[in-house]
C-alpha atoms as a PDB file:
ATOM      1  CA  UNK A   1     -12.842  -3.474  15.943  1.00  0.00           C
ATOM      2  CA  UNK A   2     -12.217  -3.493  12.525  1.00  0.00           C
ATOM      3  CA  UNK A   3     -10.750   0.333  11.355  1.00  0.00           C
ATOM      4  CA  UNK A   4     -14.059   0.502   8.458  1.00  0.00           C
ATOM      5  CA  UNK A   5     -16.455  -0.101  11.045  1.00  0.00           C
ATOM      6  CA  UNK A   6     -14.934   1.989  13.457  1.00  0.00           C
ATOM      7  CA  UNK A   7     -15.328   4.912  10.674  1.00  0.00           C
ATOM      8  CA  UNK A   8     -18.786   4.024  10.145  1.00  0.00           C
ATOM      9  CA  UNK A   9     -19.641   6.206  13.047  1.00  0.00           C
ATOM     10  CA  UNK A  10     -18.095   9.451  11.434  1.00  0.00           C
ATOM     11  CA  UNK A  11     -18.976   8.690   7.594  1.00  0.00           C
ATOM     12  CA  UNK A  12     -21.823   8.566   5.092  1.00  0.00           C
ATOM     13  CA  UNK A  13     -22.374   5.727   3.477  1.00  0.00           C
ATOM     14  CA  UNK A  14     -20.927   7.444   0.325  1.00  0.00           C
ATOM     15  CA  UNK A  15     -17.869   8.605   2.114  1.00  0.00           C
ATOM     16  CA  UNK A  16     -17.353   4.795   3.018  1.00  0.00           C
ATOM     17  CA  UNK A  17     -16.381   3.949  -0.532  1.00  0.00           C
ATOM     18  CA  UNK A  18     -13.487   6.151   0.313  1.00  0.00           C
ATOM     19  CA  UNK A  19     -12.381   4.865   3.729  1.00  0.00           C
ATOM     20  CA  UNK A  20      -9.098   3.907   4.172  1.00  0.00           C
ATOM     21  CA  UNK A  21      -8.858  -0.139   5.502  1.00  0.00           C
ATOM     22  CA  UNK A  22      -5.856  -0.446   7.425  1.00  0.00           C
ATOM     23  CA  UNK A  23      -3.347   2.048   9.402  1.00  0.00           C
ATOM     24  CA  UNK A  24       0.126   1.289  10.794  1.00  0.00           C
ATOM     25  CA  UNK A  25       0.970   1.652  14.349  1.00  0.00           C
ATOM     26  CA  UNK A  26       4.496   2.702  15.378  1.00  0.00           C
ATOM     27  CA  UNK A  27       4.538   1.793  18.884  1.00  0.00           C
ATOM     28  CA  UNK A  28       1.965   4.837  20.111  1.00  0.00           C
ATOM     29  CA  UNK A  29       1.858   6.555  17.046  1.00  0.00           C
ATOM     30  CA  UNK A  30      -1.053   5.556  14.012  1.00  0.00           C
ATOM     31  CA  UNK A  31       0.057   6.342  10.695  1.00  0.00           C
ATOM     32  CA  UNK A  32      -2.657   6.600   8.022  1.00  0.00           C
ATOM     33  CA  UNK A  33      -3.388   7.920   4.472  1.00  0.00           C
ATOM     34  CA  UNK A  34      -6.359  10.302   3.865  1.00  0.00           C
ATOM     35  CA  UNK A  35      -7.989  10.633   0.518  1.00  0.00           C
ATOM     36  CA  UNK A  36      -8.303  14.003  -0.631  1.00  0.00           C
ATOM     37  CA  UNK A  37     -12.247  12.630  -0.538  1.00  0.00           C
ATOM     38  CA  UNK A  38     -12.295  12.486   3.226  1.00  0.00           C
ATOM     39  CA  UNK A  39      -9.891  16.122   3.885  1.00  0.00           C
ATOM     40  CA  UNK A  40     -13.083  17.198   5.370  1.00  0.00           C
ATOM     41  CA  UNK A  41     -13.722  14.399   8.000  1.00  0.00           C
ATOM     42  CA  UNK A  42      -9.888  14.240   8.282  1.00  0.00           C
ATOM     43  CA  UNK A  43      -9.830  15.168  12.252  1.00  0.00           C
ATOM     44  CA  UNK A  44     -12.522  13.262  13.120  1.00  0.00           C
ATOM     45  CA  UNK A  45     -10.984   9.989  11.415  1.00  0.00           C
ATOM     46  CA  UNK A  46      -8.097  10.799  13.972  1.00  0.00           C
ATOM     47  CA  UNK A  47     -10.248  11.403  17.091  1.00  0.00           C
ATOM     48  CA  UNK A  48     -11.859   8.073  16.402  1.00  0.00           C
ATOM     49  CA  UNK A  49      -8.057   6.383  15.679  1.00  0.00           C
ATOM     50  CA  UNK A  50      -7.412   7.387  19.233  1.00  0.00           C
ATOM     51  CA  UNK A  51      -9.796   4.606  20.739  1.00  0.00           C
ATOM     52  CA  UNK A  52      -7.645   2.373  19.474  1.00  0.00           C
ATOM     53  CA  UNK A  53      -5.676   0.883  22.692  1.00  0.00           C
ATOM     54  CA  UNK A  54      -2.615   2.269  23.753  1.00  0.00           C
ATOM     55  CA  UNK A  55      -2.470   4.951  20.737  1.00  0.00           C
ATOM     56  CA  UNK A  56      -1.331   8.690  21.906  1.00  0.00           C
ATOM     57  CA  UNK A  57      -0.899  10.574  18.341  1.00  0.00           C
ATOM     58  CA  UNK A  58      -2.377   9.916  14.951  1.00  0.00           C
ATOM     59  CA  UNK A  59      -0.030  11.227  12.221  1.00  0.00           C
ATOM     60  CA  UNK A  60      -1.381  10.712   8.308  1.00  0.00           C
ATOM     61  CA  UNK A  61       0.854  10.425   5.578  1.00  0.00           C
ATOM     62  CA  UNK A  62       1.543  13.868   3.844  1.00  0.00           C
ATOM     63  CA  UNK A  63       4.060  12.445   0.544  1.00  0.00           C
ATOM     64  CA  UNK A  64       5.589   9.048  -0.421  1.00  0.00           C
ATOM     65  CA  UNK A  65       8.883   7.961   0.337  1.00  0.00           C
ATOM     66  CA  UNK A  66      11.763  10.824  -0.515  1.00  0.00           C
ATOM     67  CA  UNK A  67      15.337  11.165  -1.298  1.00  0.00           C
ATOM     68  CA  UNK A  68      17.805   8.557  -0.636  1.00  0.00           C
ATOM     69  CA  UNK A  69      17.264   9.021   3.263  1.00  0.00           C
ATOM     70  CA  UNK A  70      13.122   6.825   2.200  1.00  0.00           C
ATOM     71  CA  UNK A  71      11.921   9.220   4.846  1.00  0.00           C
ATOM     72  CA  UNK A  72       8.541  10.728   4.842  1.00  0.00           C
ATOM     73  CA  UNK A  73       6.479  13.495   5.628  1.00  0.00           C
ATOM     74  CA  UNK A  74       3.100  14.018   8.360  1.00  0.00           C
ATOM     75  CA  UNK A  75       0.817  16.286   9.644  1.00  0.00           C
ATOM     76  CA  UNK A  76      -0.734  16.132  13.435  1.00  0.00           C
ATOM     77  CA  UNK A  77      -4.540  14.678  13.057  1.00  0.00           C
ATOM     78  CA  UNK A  78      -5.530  14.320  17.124  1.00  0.00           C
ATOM     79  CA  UNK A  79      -3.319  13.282  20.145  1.00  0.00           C
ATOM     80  CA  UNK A  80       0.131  14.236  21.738  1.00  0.00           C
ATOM     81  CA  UNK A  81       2.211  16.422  18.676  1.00  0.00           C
ATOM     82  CA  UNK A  82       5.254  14.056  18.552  1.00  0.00           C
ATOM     83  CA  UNK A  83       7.246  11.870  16.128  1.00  0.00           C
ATOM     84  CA  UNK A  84       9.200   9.769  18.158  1.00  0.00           C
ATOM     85  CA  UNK A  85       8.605   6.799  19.607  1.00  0.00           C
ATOM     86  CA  UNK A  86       9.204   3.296  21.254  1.00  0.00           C
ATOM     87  CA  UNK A  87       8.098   0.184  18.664  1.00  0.00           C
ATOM     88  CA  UNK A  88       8.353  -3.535  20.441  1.00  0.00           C
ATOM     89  CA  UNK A  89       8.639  -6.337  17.966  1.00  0.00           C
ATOM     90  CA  UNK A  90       9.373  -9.761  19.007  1.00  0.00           C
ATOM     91  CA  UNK A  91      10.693  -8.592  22.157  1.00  0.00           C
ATOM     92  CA  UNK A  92      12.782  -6.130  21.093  1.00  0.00           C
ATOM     93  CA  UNK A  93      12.732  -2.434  21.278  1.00  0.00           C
ATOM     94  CA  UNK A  94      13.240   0.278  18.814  1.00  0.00           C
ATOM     95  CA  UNK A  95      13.644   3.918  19.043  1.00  0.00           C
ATOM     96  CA  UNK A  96      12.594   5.922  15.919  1.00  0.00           C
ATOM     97  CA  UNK A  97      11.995   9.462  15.166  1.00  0.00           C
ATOM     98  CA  UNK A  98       9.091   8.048  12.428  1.00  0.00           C
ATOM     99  CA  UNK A  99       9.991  11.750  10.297  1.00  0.00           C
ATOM    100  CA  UNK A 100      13.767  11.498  10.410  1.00  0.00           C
ATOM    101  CA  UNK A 101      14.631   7.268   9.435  1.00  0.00           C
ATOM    102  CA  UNK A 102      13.070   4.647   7.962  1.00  0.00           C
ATOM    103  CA  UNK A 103      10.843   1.813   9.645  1.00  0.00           C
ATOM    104  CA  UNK A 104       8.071  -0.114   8.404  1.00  0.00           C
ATOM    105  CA  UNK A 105       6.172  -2.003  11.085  1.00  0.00           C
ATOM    106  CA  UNK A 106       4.714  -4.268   8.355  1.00  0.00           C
ATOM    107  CA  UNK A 107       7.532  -6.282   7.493  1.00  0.00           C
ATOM    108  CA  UNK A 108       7.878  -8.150  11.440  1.00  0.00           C
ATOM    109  CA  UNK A 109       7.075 -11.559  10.048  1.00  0.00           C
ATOM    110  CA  UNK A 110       9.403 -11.244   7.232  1.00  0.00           C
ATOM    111  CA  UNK A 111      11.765  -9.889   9.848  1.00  0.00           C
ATOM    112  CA  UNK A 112      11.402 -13.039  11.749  1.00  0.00           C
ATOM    113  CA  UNK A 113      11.512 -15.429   8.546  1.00  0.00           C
ATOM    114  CA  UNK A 114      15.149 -14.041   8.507  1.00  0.00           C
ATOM    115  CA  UNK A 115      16.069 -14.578  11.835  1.00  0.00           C
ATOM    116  CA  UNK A 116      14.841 -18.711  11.509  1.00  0.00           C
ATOM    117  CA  UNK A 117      16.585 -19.034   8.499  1.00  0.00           C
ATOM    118  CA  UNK A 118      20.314 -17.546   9.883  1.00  0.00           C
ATOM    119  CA  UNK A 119      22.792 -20.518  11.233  1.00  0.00           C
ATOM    120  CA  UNK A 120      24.883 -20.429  14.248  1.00  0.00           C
ATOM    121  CA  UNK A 121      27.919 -18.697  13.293  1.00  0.00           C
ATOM    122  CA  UNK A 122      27.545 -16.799  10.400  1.00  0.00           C
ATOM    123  CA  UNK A 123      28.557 -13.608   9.260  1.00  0.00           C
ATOM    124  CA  UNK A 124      25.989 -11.107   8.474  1.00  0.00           C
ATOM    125  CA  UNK A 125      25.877  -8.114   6.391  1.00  0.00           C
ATOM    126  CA  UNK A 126      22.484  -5.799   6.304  1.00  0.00           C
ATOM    127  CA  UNK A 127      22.626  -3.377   3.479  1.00  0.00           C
ATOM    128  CA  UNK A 128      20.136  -0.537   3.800  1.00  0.00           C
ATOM    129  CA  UNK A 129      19.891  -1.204   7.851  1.00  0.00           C
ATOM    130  CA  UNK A 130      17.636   1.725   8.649  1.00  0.00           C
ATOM    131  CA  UNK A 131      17.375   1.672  12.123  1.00  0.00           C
ATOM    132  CA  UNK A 132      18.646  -1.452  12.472  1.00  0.00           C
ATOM    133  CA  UNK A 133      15.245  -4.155  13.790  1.00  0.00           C
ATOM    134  CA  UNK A 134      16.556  -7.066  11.106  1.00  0.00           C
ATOM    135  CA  UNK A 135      20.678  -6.117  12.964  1.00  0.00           C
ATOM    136  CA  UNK A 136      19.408  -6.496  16.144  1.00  0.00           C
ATOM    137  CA  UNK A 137      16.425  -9.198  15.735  1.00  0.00           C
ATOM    138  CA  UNK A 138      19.362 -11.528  13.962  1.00  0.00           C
ATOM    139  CA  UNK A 139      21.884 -10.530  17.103  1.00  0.00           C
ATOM    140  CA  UNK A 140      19.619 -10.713  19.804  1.00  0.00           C
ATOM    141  CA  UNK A 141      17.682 -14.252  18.708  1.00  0.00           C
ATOM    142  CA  UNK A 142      19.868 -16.470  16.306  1.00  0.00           C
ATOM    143  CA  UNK A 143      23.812 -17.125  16.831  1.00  0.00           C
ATOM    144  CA  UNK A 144      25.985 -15.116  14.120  1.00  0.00           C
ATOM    145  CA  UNK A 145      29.393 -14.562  14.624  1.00  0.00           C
ATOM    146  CA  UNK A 146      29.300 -10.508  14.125  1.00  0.00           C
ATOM    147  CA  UNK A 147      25.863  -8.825  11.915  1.00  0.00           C
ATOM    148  CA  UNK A 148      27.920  -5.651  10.349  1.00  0.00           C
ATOM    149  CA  UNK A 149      24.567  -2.930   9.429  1.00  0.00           C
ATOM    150  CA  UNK A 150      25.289  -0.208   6.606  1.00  0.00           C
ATOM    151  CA  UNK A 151      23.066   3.239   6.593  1.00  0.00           C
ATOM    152  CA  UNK A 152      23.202   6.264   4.850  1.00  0.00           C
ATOM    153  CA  UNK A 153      20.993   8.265   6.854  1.00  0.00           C
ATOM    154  CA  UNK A 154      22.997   9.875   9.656  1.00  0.00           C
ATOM    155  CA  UNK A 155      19.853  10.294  11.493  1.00  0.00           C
ATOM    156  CA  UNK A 156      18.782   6.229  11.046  1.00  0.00           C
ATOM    157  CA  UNK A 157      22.209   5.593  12.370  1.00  0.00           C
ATOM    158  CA  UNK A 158      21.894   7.513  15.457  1.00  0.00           C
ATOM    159  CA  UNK A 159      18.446   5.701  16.254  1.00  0.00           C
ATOM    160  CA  UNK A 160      20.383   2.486  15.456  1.00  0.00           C
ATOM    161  CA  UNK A 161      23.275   3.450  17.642  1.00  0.00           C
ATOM    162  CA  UNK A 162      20.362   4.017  20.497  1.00  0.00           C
ATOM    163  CA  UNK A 163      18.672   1.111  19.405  1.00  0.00           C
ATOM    164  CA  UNK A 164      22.087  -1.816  20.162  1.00  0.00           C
ATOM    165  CA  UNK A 165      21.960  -0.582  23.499  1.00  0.00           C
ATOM    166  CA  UNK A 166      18.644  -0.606  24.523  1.00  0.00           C
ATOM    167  CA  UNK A 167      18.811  -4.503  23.085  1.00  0.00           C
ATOM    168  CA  UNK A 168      22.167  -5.295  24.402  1.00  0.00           C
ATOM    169  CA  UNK A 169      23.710  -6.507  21.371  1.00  0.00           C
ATOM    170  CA  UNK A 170      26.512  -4.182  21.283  1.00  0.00           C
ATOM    171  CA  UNK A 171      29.228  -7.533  20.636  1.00  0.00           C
ATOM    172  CA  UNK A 172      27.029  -8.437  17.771  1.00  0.00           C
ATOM    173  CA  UNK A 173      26.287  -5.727  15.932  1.00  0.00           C
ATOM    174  CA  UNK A 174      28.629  -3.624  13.739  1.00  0.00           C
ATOM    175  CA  UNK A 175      27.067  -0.494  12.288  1.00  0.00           C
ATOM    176  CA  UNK A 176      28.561   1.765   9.433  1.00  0.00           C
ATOM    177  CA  UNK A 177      27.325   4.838   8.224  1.00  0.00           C
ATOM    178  CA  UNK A 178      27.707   5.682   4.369  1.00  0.00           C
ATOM    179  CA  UNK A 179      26.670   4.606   0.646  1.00  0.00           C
ATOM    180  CA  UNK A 180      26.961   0.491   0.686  1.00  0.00           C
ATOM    181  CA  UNK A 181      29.058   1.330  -2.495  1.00  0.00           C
ATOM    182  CA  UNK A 182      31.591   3.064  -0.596  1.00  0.00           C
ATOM    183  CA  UNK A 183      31.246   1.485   2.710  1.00  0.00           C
ATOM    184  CA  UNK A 184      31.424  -2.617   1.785  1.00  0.00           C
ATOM    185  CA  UNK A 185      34.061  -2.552  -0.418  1.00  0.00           C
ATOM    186  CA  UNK A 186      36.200  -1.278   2.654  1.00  0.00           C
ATOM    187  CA  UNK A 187      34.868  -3.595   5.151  1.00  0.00           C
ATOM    188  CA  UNK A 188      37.669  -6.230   3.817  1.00  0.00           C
ATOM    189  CA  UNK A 189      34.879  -9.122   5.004  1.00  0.00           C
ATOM    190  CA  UNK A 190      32.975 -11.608   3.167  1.00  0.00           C
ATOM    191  CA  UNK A 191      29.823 -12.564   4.512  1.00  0.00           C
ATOM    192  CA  UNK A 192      27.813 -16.095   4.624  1.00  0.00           C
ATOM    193  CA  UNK A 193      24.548 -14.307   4.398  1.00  0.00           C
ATOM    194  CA  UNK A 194      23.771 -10.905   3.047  1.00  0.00           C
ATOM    195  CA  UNK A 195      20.181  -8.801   3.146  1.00  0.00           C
ATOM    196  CA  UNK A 196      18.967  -6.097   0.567  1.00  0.00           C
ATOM    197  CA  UNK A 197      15.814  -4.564   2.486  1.00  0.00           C
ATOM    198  CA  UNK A 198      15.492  -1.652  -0.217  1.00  0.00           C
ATOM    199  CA  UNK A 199      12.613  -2.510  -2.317  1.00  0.00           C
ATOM    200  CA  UNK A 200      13.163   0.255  -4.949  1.00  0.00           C
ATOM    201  CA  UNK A 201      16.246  -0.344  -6.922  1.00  0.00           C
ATOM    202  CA  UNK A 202      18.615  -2.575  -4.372  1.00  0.00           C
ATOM    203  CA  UNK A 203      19.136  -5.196  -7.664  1.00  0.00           C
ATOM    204  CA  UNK A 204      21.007  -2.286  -8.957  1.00  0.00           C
ATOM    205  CA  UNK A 205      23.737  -2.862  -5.794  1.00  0.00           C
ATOM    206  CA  UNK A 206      23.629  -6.932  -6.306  1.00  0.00           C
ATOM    207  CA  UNK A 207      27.360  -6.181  -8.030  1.00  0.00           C
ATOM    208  CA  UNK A 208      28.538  -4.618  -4.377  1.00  0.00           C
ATOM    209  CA  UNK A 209      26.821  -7.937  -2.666  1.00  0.00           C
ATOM    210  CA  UNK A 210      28.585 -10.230  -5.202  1.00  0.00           C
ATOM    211  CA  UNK A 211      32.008  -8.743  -4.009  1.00  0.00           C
ATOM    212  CA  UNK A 212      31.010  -9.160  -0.428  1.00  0.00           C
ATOM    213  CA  UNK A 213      29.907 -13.052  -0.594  1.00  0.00           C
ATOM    214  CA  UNK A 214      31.315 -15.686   0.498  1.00  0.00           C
ATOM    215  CA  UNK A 215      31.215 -19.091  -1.328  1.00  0.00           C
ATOM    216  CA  UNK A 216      27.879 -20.160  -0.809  1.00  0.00           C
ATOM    217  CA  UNK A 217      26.285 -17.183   0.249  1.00  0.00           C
ATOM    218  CA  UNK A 218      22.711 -16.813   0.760  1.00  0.00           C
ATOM    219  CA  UNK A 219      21.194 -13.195  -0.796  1.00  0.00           C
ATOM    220  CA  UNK A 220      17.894 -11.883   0.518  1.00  0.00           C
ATOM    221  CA  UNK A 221      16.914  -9.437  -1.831  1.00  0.00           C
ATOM    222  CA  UNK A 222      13.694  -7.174  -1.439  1.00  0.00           C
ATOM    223  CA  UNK A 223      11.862  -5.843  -4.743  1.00  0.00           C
ATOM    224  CA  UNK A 224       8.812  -4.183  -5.586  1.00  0.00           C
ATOM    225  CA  UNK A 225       6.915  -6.316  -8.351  1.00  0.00           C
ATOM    226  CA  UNK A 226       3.244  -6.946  -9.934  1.00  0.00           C
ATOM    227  CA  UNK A 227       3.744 -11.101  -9.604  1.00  0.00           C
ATOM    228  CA  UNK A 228       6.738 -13.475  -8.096  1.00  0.00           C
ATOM    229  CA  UNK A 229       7.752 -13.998 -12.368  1.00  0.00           C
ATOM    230  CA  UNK A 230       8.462  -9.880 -12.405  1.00  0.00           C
ATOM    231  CA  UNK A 231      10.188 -10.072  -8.862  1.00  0.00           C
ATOM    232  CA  UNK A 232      12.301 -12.773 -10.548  1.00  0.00           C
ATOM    233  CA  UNK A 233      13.439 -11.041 -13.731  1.00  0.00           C
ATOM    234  CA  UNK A 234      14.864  -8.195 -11.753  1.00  0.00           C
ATOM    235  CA  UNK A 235      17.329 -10.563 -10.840  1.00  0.00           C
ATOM    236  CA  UNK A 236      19.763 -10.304 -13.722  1.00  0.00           C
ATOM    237  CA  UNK A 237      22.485 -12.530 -12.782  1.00  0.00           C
ATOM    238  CA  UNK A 238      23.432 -15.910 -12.726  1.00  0.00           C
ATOM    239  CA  UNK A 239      21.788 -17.384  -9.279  1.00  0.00           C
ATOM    240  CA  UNK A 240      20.358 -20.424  -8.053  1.00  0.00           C
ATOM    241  CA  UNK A 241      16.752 -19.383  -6.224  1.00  0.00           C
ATOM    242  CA  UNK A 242      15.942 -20.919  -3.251  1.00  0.00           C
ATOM    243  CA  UNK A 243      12.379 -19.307  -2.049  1.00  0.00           C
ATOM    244  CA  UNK A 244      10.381 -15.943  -3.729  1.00  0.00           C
ATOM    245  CA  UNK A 245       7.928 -15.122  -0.761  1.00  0.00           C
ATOM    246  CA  UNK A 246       5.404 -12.079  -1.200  1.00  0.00           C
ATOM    247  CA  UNK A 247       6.001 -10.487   1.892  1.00  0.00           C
ATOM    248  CA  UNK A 248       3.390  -7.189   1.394  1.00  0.00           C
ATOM    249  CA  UNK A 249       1.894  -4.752  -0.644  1.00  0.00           C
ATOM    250  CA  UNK A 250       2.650  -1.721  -2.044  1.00  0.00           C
ATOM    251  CA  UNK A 251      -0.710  -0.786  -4.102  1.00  0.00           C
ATOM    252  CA  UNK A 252      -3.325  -2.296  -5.588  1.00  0.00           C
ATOM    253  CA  UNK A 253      -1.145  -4.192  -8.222  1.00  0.00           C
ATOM    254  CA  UNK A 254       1.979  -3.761  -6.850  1.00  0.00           C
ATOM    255  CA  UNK A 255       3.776  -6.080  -3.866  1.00  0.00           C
ATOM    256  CA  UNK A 256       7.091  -6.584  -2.144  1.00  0.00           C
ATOM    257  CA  UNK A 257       8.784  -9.724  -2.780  1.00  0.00           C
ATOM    258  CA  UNK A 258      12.034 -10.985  -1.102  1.00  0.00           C
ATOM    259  CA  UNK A 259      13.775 -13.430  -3.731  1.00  0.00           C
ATOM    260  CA  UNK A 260      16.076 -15.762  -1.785  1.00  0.00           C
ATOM    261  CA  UNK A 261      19.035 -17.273  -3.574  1.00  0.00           C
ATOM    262  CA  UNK A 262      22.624 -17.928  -4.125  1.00  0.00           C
ATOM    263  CA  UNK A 263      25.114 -16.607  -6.927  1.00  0.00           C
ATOM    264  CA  UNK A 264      26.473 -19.691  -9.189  1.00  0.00           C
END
């Protein structure tokens, strides 16, 4: 059942102009934003969340993405009072404290676009690696020589730590914690294929990924953008694109774009 239909049974028809349309689940956990319309009806929207199979807590989204750390803030709306959680994607598990790192459940097919396009032997370096699903997805299911993962977020690191065991992919899987600024530079590697998964601002580090190519190297950068031309322009160096794919949206005019390409 659709989420709007399921809501039918708790709101007025002139509430329904209001309803949200979609949630995100984080393994047991829903995740969903409330209009300040709906505050009223806001417990019974949970209740109702919980017939959804296999859900045990219903969380909605108190603030947008803060500080450097792109965490968030929630409330309890019905079920178990917890934040952590187990999320399976492609066969593959991830730990993640949903108020202490980063994760977005949305981006699994661009996740596994990535992991088809990686070549047997290659080096790897994830920028921004949260807690670490496009590390361990590349590790576990293509061939690369070593993935190295870079994270500011102490906490993200320690879920990513967590998370190379549970997936056994401790020989692949190299995992720094620090500013990519500070942290690249140092690894004294150059790397055959290199992924920006920070929408907001990562062009701004393309300088740091330029110093940490090698020859040839294929960029996967991630930007917020109103069309694929404006997802383009924020690339402002001197590249050869090979795909722009709209991989999600942000708001009603705004998506996420990963632009593809090589520097000349």
């Amino acid at each position: 059942m659709k989420l709007k239909e399921l809501l039918a049974g708790v709101l007025t028809e002139e509430e329904m102009k209001f309803a949200p349309s979609a949630f995100d689940m984080v393994g047991d956990i829903a995740i969903i934003w409330i209009p300040d319309e709906l505050k009223s009806k806001e417990r019974e929207i949970g209740e109702k969340l919980l017939s959804f199979k296999n859900l045990k807590t219903v969380l909605k989204r108190e603030s947008a993405v803060e500080d450097e750390f792109r965490v968030r803030r929630y409330s309890l709306l019905a079920g178990e009072d917890k934040r952590e959680t187990i999320y399976v994607e492609y066969g593959s598990r991830y730990k993640v404290d949903v108020t202490k790192a980063y994760f977005s459940p949305r981006l699994g097919n661009e996740r596994e676009r990535i992991v088809g396009l990686v070549q047997e032997g290659e080096k790897v370096l994830v920028m921004f690696a949260g807690i670490g699903p496009y590390a361990i997805q590349i590790a576990k299911r293509a061939k690369p020589e070593m993935v190295y993962a870079v994270e500011i977020n102490p906490e993200a690191v320690r879920y990513m730590e967590e998370n190379v065991r549970l997936n056994k992919v401790g020989r692949r899987v190299r995992f720094f914690c620090g500013d990519v600024r500070e942290v690249v530079p140092k690894l004294e590697e150059r790397f055959d294929r290199i992924i920006m998964p920070l929408p907001k601002d990562a062009e701004t580090f393309l300088d740091v990924a330029r110093g940490a190519s090698q020859d040839g190297a294929v960029i996967h950068l991630y930007v917020f953008a109103e069309s694929r031309e404006d997802a383009l322009s924020k690339v402002k160096e001197d590249v050869e694109v090979l795909d722009v794919v709209e991989c999600g949206t942000y708001s009603a005019k705004i998506s996420r774009y990963c632009v593809d390409f090589k520097f000349r």
